[in-house]
C-alpha atoms as a PDB file:
ATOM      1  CA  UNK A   1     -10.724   1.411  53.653  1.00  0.00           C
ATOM      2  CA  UNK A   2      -9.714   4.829  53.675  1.00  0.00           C
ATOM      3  CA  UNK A   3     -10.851   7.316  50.722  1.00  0.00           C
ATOM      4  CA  UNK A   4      -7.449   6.748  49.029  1.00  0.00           C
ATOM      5  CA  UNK A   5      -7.818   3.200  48.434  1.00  0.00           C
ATOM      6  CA  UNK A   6     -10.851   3.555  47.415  1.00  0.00           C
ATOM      7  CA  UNK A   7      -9.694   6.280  44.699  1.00  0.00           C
ATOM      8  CA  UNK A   8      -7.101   3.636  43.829  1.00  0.00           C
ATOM      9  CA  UNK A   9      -9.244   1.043  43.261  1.00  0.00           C
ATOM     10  CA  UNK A  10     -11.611   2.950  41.105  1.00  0.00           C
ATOM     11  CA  UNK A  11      -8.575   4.149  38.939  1.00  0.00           C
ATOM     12  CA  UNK A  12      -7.198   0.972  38.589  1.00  0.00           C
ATOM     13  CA  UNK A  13     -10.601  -0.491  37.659  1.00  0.00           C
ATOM     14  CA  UNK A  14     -10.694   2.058  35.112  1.00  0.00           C
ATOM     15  CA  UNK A  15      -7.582   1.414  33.631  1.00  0.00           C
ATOM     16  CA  UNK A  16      -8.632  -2.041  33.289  1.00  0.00           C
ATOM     17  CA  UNK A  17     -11.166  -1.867  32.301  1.00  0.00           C
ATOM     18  CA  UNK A  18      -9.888   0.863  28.832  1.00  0.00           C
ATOM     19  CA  UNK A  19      -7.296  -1.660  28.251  1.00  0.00           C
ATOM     20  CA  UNK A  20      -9.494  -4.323  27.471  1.00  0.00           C
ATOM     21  CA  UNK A  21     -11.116  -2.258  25.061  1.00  0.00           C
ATOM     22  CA  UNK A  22      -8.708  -1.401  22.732  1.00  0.00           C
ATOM     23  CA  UNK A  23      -9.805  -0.588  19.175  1.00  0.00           C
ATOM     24  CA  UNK A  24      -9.379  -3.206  16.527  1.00  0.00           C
ATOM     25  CA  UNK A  25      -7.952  -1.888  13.399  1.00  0.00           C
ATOM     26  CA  UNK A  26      -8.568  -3.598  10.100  1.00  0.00           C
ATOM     27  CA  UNK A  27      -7.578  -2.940   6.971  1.00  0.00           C
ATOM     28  CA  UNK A  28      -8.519  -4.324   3.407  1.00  0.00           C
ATOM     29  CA  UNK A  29      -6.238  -4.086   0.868  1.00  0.00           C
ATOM     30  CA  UNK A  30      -7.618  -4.597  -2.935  1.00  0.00           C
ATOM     31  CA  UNK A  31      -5.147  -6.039  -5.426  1.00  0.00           C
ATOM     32  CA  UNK A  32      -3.119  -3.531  -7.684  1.00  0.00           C
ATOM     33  CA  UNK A  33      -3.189  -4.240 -11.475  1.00  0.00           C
ATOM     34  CA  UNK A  34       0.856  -2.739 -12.677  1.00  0.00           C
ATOM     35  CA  UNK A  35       0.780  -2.736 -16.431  1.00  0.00           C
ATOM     36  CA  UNK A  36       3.768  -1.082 -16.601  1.00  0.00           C
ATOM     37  CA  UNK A  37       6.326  -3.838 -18.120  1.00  0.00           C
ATOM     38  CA  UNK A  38       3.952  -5.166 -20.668  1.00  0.00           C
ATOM     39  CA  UNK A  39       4.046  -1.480 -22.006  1.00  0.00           C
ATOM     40  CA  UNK A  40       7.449  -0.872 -21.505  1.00  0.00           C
ATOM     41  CA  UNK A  41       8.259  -4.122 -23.554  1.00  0.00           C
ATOM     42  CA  UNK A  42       5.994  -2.957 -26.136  1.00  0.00           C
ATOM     43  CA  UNK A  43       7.462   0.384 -26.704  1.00  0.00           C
ATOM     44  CA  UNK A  44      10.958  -1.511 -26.796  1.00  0.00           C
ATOM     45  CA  UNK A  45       9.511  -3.559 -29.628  1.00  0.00           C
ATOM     46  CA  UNK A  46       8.654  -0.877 -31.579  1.00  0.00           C
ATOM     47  CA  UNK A  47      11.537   1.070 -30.893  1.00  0.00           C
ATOM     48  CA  UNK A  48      13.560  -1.580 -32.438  1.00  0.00           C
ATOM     49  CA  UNK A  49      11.021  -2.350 -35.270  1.00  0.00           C
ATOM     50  CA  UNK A  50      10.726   0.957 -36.192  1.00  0.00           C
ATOM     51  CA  UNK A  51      15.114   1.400 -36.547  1.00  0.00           C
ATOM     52  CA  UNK A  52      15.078  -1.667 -38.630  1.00  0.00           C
ATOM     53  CA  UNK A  53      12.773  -0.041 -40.790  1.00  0.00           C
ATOM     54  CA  UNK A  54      14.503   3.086 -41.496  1.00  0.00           C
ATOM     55  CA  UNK A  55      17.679   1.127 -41.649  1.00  0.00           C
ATOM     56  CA  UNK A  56      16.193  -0.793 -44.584  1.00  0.00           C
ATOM     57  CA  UNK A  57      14.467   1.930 -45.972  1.00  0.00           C
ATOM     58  CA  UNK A  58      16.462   5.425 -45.283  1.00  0.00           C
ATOM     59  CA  UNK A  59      14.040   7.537 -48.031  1.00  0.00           C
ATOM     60  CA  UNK A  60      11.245   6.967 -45.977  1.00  0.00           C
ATOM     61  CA  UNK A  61      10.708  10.138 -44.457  1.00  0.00           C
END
């Protein structure tokens, strides 16, 4: 074998031997609470309970 095949063997040996050890990449993921419609809706109630009041009562404020 001449020095150049040899070269190429080592660098494809190499190259072997990084691809089997690629990185493993794992990622956990905790669940995300959204309480964002249940106060929405709430502040629609409101709203509307709170118009019906004045409505019924103008002298209020």
């Amino acid at each position: 074998m001449t020095k150049r095949a040899i070269l190429l063997a080592l660098v494809a040996t190499g190259a072997l031997g990084a691809a089997a050890c690629t990185p493993t990449v794992r990622v956990k993921v905790d669940p995300i609470n959204i309480y964002a419609k249940l106060d929405a809706d709430v502040r629609v109630r409101l709203d509307k309970e709170v118009q019906s009041l004045i409505q019924q009562n103008p002298n209020l404020f």
